[in-house]
N, C-alpha and C. Protein backbone atom coordinates (compact mmCIF):
# COMPACT_ATOMS: atom_id res chain seq x y z
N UNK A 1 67.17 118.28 42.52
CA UNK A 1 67.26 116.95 41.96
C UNK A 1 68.52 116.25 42.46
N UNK A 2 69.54 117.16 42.38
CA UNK A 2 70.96 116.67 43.28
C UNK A 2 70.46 115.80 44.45
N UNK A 3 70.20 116.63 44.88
CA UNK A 3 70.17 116.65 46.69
C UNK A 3 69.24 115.15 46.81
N UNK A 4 68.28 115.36 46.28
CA UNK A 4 67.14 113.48 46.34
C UNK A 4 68.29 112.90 45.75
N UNK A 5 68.62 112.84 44.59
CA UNK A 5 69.79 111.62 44.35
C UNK A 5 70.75 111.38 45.53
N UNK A 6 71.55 111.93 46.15
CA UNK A 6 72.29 111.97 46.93
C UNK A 6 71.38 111.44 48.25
N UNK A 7 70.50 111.97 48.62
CA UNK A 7 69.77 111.19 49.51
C UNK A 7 69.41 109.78 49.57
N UNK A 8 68.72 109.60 48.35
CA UNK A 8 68.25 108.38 48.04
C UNK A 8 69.86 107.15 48.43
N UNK A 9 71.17 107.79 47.63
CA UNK A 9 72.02 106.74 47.34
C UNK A 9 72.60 106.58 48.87
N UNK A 10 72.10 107.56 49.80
CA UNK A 10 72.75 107.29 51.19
C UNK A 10 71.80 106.56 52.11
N UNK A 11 70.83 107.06 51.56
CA UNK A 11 69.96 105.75 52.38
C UNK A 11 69.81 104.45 51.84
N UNK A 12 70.45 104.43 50.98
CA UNK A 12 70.47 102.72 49.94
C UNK A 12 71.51 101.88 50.76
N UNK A 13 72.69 103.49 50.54
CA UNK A 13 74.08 102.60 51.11
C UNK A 13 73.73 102.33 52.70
N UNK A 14 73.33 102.78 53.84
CA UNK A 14 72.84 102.67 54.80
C UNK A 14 71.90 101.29 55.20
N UNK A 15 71.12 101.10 54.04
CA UNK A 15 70.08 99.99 54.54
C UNK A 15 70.75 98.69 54.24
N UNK A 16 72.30 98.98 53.06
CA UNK A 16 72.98 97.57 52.73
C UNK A 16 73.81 97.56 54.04
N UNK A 17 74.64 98.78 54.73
CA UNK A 17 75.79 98.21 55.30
C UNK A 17 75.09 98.17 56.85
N UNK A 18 73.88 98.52 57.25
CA UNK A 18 73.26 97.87 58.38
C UNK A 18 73.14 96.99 58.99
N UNK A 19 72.51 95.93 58.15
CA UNK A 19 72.68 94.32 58.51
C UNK A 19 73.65 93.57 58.04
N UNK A 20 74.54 93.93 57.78
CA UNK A 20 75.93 93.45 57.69
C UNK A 20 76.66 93.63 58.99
N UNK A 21 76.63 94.71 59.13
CA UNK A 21 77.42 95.35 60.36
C UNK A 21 76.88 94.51 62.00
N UNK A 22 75.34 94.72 61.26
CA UNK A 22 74.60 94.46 62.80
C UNK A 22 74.83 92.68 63.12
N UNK A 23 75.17 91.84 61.91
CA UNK A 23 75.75 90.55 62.40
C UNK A 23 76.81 90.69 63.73
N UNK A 24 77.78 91.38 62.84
CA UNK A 24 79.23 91.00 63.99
C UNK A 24 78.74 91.47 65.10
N UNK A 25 78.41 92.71 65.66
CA UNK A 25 77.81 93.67 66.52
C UNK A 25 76.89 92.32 67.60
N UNK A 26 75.72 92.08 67.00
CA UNK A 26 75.28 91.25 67.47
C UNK A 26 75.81 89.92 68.10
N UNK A 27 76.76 89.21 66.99
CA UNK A 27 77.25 88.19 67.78
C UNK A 27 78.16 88.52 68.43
N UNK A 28 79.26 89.52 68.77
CA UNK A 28 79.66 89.83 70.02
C UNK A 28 78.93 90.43 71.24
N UNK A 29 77.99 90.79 71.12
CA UNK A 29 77.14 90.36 72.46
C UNK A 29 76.49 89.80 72.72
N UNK A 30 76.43 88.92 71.51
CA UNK A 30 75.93 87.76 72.34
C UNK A 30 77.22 86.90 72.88
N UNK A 31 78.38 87.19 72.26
CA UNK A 31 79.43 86.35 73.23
C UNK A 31 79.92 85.39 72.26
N UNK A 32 79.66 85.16 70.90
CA UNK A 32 80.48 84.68 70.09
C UNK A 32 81.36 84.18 70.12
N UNK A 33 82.18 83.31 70.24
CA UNK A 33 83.78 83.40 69.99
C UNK A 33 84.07 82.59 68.78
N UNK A 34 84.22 82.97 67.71
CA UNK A 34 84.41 82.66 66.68
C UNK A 34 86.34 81.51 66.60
N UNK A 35 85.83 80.70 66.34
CA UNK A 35 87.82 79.54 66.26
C UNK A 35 88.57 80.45 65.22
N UNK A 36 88.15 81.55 64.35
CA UNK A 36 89.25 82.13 64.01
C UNK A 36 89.39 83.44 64.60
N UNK A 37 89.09 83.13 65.41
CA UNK A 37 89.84 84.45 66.29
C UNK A 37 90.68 84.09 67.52
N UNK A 38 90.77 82.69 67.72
CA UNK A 38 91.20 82.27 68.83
C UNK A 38 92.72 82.05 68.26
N UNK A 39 93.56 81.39 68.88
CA UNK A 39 95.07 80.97 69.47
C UNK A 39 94.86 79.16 68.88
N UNK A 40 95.34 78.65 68.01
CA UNK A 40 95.00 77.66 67.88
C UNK A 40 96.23 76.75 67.50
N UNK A 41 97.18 75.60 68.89
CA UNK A 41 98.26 74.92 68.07
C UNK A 41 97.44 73.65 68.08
N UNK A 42 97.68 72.84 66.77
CA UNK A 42 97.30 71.50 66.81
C UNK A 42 98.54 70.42 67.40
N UNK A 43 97.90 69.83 68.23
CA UNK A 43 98.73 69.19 69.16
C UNK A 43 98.14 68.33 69.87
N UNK A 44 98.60 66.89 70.20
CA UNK A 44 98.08 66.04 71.17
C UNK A 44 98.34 66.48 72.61
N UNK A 45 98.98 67.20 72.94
CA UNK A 45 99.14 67.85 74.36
C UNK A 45 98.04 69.27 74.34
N UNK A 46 98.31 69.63 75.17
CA UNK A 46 97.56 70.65 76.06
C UNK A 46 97.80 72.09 75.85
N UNK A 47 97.79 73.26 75.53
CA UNK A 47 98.58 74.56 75.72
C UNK A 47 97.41 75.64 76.75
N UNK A 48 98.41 76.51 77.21
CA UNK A 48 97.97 77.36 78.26
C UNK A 48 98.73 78.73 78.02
N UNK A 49 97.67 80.05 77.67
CA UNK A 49 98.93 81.06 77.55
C UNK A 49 98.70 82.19 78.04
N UNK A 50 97.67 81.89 79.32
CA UNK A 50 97.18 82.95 80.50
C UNK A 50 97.94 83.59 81.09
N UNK A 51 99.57 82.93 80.74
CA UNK A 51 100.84 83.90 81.72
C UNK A 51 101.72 84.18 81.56
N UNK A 52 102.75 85.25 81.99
CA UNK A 52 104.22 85.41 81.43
C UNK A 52 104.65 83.75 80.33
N UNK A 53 105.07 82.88 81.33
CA UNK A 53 105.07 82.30 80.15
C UNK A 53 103.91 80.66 79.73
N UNK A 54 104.13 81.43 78.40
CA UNK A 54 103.37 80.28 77.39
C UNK A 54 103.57 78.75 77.28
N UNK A 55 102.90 77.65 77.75
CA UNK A 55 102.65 76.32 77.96
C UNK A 55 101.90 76.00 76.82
N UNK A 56 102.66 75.25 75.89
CA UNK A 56 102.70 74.59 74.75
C UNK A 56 102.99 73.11 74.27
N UNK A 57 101.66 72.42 74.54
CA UNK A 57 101.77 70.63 73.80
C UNK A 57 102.23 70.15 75.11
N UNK A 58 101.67 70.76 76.04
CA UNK A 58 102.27 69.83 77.41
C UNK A 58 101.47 68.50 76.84
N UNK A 59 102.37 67.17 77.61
CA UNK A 59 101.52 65.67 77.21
C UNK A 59 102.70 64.97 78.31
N UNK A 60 102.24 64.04 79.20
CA UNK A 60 102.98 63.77 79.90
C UNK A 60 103.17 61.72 78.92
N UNK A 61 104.64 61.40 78.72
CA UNK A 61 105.28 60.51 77.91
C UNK A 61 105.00 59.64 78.90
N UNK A 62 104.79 58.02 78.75
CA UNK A 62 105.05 57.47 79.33
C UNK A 62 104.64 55.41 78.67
N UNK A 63 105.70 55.29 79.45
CA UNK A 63 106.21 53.14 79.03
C UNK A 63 105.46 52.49 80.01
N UNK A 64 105.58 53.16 80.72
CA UNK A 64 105.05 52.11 82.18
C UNK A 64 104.50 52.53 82.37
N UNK A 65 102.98 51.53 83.23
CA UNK A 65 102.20 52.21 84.48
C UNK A 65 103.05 52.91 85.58
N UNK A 66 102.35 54.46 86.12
CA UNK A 66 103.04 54.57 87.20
C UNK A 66 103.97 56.07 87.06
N UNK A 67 104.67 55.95 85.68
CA UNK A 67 105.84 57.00 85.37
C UNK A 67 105.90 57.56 84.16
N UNK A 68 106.43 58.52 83.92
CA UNK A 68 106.49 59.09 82.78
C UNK A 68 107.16 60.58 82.75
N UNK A 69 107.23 61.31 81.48
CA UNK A 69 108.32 62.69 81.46
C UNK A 69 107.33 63.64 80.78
N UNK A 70 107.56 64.59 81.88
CA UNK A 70 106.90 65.56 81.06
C UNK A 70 107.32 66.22 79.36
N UNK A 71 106.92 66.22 78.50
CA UNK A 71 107.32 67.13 77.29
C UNK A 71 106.19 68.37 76.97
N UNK A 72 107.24 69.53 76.98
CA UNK A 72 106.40 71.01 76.81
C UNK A 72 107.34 71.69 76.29
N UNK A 73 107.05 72.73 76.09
CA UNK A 73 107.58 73.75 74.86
C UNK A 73 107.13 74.88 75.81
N UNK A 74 108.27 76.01 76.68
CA UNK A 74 107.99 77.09 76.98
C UNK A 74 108.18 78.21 76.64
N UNK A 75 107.53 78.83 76.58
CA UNK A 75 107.87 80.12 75.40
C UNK A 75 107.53 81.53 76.59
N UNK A 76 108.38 82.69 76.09
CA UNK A 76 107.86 83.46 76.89
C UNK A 76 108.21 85.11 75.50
N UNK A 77 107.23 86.39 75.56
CA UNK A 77 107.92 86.88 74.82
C UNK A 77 108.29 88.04 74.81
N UNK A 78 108.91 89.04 73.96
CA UNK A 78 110.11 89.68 74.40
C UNK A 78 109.49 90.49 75.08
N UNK A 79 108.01 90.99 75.29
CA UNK A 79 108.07 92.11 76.24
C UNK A 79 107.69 91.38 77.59
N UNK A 80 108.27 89.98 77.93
CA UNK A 80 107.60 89.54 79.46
C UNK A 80 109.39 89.55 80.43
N UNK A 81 109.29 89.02 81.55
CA UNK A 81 110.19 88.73 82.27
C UNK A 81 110.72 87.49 82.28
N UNK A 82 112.23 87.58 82.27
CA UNK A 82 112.44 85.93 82.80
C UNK A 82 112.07 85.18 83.47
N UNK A 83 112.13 84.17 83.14
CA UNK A 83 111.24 82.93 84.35
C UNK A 83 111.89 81.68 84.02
N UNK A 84 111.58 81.13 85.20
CA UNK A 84 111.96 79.57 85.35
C UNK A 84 110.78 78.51 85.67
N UNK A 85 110.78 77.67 85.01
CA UNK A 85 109.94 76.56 86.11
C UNK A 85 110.90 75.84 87.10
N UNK A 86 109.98 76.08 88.40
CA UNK A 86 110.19 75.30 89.69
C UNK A 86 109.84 74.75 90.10
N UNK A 87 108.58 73.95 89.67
CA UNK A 87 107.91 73.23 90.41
C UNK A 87 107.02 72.21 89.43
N UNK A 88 106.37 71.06 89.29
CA UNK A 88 105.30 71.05 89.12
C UNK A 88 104.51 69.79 90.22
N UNK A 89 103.40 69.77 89.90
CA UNK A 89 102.95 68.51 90.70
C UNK A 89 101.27 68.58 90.20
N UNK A 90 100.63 67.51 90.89
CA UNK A 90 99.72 67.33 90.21
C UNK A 90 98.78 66.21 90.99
N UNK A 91 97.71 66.18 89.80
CA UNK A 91 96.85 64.88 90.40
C UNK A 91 95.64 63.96 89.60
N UNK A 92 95.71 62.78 89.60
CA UNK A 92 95.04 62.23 88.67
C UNK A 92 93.77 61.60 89.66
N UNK A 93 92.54 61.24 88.61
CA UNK A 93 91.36 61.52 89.11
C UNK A 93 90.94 60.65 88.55
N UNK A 94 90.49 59.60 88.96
CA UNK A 94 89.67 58.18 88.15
C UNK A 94 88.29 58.34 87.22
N UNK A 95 87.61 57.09 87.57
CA UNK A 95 86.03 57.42 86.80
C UNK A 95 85.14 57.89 87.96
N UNK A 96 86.07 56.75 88.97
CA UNK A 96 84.64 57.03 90.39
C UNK A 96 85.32 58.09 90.75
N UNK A 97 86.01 59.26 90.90
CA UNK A 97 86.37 60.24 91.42
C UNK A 97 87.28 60.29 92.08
N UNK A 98 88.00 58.98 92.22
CA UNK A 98 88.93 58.84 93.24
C UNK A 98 90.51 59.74 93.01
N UNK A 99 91.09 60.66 94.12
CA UNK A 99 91.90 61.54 93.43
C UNK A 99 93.42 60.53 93.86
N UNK A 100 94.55 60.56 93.46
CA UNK A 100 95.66 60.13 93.78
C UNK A 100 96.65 61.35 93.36
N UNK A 101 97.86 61.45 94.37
CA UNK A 101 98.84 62.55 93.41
C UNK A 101 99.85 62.21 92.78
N UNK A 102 100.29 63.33 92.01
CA UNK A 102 101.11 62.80 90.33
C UNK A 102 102.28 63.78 91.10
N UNK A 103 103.52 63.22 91.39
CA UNK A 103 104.61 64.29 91.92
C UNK A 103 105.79 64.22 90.96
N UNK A 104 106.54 65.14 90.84
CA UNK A 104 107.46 65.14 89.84
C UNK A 104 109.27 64.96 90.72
N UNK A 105 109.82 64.20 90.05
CA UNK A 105 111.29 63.97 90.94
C UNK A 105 111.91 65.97 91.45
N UNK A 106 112.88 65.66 92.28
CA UNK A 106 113.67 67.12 92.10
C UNK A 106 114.23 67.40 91.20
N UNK A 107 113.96 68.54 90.52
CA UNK A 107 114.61 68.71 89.28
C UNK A 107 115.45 70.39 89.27
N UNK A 108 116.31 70.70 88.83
CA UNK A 108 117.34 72.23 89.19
C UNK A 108 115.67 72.98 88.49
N UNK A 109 116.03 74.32 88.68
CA UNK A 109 114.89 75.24 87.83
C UNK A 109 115.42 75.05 86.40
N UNK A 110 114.30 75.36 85.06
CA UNK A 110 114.46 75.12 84.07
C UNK A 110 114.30 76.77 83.47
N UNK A 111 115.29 77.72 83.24
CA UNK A 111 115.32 78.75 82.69
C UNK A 111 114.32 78.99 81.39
N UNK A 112 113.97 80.40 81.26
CA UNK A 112 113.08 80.52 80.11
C UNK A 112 113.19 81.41 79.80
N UNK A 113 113.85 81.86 78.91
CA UNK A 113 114.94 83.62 78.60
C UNK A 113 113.17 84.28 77.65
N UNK A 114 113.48 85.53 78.12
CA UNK A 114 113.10 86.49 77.65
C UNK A 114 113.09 86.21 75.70
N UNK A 115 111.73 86.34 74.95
CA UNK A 115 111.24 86.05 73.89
C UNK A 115 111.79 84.75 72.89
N UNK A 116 112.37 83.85 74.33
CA UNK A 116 112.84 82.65 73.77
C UNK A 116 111.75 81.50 73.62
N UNK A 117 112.42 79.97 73.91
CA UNK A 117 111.52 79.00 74.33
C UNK A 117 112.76 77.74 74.70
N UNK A 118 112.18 77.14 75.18
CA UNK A 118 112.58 75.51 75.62
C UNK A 118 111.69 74.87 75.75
N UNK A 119 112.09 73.47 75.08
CA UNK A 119 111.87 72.34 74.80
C UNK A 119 111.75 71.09 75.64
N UNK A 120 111.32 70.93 76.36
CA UNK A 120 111.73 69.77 77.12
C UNK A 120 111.57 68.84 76.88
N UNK A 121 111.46 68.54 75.92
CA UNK A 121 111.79 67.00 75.15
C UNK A 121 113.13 66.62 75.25
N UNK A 122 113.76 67.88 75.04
CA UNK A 122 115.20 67.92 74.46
C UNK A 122 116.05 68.53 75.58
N UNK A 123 115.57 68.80 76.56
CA UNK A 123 116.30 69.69 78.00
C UNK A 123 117.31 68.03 78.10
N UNK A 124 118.70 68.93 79.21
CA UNK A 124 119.19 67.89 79.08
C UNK A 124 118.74 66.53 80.69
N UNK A 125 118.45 67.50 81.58
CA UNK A 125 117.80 67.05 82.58
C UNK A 125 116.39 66.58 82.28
N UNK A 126 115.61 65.83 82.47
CA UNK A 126 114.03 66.12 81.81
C UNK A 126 112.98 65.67 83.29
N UNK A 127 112.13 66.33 83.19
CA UNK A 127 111.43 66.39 84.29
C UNK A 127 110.19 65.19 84.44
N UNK A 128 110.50 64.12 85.84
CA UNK A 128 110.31 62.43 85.27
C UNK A 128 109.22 63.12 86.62
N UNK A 129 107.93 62.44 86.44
CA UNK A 129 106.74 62.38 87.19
C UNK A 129 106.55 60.64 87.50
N UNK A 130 105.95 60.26 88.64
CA UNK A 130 105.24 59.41 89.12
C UNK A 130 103.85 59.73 89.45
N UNK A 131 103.14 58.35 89.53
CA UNK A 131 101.39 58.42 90.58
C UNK A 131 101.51 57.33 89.82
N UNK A 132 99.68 56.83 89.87
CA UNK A 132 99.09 56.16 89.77
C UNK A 132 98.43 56.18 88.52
N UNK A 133 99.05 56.60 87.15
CA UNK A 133 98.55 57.22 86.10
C UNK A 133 98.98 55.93 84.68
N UNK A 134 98.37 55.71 83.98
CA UNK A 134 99.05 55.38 82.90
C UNK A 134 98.30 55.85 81.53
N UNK A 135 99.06 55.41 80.23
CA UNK A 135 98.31 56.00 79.25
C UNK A 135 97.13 56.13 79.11
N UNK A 136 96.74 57.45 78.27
CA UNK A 136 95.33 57.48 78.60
C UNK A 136 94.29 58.10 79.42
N UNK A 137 95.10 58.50 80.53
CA UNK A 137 94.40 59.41 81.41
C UNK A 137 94.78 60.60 81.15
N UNK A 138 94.34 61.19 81.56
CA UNK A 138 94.02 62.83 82.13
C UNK A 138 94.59 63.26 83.38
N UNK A 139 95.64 64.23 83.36
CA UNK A 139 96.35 64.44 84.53
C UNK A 139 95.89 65.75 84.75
N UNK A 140 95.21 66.15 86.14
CA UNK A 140 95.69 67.82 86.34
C UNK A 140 96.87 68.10 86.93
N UNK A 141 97.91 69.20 86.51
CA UNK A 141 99.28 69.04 86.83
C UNK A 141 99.06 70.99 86.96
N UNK A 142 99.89 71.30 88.03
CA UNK A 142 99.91 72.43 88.21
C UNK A 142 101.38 73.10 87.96
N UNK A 143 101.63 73.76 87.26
CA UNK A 143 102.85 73.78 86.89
C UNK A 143 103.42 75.53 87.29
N UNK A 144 104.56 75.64 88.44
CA UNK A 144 104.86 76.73 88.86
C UNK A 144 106.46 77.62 88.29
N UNK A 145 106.42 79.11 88.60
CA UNK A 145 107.50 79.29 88.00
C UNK A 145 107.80 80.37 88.88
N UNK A 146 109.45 80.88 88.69
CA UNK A 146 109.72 81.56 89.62
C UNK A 146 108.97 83.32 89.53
N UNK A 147 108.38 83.65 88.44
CA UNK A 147 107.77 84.91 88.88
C UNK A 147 106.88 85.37 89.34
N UNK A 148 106.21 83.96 89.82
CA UNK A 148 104.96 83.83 90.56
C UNK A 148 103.81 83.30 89.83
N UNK A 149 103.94 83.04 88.63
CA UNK A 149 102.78 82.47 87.80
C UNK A 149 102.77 80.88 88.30
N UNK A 150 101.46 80.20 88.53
CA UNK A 150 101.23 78.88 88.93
C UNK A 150 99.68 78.86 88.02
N UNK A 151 100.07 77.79 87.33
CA UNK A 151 99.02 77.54 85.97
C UNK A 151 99.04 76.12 86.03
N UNK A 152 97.09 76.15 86.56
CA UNK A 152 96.59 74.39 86.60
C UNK A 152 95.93 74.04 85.56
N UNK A 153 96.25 73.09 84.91
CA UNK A 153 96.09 72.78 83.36
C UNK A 153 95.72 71.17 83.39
N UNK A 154 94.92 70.32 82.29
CA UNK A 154 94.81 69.09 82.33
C UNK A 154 96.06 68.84 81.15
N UNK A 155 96.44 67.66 81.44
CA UNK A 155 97.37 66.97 80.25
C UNK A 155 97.35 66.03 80.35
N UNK A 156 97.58 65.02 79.27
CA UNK A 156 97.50 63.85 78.81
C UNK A 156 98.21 63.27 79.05
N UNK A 157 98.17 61.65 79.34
CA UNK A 157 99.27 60.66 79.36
C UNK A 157 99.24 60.05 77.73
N UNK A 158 100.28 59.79 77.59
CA UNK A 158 100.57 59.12 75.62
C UNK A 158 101.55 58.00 75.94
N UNK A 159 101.85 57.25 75.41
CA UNK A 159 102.37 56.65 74.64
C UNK A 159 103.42 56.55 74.74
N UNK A 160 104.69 56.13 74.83
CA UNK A 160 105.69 56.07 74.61
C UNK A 160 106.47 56.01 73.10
N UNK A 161 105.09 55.18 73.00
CA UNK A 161 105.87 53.82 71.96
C UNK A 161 105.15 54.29 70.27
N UNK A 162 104.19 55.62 70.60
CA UNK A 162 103.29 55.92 68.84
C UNK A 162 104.58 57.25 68.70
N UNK A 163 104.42 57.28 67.30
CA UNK A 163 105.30 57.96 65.92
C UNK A 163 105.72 59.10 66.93
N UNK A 164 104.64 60.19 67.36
CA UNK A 164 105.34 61.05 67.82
C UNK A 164 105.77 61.08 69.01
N UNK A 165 105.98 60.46 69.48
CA UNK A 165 106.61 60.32 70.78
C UNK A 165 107.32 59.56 71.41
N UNK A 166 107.64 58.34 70.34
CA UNK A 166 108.53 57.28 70.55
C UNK A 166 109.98 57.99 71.58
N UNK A 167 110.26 57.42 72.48
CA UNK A 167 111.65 56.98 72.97
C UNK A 167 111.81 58.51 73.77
N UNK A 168 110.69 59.17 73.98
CA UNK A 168 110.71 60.27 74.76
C UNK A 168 110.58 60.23 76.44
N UNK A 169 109.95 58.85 76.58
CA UNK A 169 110.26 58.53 77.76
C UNK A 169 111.31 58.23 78.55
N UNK A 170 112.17 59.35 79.51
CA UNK A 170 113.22 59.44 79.73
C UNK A 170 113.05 58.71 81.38
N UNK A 171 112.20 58.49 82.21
CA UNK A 171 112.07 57.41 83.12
C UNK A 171 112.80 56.49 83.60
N UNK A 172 113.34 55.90 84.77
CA UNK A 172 114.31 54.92 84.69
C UNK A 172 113.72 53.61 84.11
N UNK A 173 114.38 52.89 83.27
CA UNK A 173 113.76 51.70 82.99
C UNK A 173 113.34 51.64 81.50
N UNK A 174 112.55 52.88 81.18
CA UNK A 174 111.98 53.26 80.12
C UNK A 174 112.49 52.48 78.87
N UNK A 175 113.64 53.03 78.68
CA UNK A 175 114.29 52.33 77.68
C UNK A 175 114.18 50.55 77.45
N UNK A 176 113.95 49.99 78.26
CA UNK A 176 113.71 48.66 78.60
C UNK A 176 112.51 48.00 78.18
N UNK A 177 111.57 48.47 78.06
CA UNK A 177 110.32 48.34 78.14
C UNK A 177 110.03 47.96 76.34
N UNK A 178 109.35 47.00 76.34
CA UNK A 178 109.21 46.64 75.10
C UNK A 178 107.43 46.83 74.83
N UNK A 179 107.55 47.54 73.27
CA UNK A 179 106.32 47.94 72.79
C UNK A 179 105.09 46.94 72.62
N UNK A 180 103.87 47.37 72.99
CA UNK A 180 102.78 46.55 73.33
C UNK A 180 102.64 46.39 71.99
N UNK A 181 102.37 45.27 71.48
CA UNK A 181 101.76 44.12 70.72
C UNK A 181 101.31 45.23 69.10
N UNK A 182 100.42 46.06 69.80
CA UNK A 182 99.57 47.29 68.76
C UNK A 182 100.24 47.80 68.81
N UNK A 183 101.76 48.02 68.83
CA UNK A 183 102.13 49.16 68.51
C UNK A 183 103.79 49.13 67.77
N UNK A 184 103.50 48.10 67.71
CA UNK A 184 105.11 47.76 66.78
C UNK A 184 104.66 47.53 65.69
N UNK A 185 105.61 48.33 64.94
CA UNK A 185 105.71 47.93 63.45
C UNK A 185 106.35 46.42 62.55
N UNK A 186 104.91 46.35 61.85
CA UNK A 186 105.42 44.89 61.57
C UNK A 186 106.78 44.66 61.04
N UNK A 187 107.28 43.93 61.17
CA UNK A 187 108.65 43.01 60.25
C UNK A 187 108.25 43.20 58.66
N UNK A 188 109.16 43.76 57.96
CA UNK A 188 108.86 43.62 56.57
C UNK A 188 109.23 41.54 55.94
N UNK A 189 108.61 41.07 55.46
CA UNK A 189 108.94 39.82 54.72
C UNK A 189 109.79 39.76 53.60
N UNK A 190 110.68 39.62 53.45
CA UNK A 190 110.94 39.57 51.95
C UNK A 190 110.47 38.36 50.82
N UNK A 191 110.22 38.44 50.25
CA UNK A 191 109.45 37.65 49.22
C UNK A 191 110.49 36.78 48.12
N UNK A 192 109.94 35.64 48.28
CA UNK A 192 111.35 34.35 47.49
C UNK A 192 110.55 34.43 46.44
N UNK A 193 111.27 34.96 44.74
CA UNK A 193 110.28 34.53 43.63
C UNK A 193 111.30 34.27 42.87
């Protein structure tokens, strides 16, 4: 009588934790990728973290047609190697397909210590791009570093002039440039009573 009870309750427990199991099972081969299992920063820029180091909220700033600064966040961590960025460059791509290139001024290498990060919003040099780009587009920008990682990524052109990114445009001129119409904050009135 043991032995059937004990049977019975293992084939009970068996037929519950079967199709439970056989979900996940199943949707990983079928290839699933579930958003909570992924890497997820919310950000109007771009991130990339296929390599030593991690490319975070890239968004390229910009006032004018034409120019603008890159801002990214590089992270690298403690079990990778030092690295620098050396390079980037790039290229923007119309509706009809037409390609033009996006080149970035000379800039020294930008160090990236071992399980640190930098900012380049806030670097004191900041890395100023030209082309044929203005807000709104879509840049592919290939961005290189000295340990050999070269990571081609799309990023955004923004704004200069909205909340998060005001006055980040470090560009010559930039500062000069007065905010389009939509995008200044009104004058408060004060009220005669």
């Amino acid at each position: 009588m043991q032995l059937r009870r004990s049977l019975v309750t293992a084939t009970v427990a068996v037929a519950l934790v079967l199709p439970l199991s056989a979900c996940g099972a199943v949707d990983r081969i079928r290839g699933f990728d579930y958003a909570t299992d992924r890497d997820y920063t919310p950000a109007a820029g771009t991130n990339d973290r296929s390599g030593n180091v991690d490319i975070l909220g890239a968004a390229v700033v910009s006032a004018a047609e034409g120019a603008g600064t890159l801002v990214v966040t590089l992270a690298t961590n403690e079990n990778a190697d030092a690295s620098s960025l050396t390079g980037v460059s790039g290229t923007y791509t119309d509706a009809d397909g037409n390609s033009s290139p996006v080149e970035a001024k000379q800039f020294a290498p930008i160090e990236v210590p071992v399980g640190g990060l930098v900012n380049l919003a806030e670097a004191d040099k900041p890395v100023l791009l030209t082309g044929e780009f203005s807000e709104g587009n879509m840049l592919t920008l290939t961005l290189t570093f000295s340990d050999g990682q070269t990571t081609e990524m799309p990023v955004p052109v923004v704004s200069n002039f909205t909340s998060d990114w005001t006055g980040l445009d470090r560009s010559p001129g930039a500062e000069d440039v007065e905010a389009p119409e939509d995008h200044r904050i009104p004058a408060e009135h004060g009220s005669s009573h």
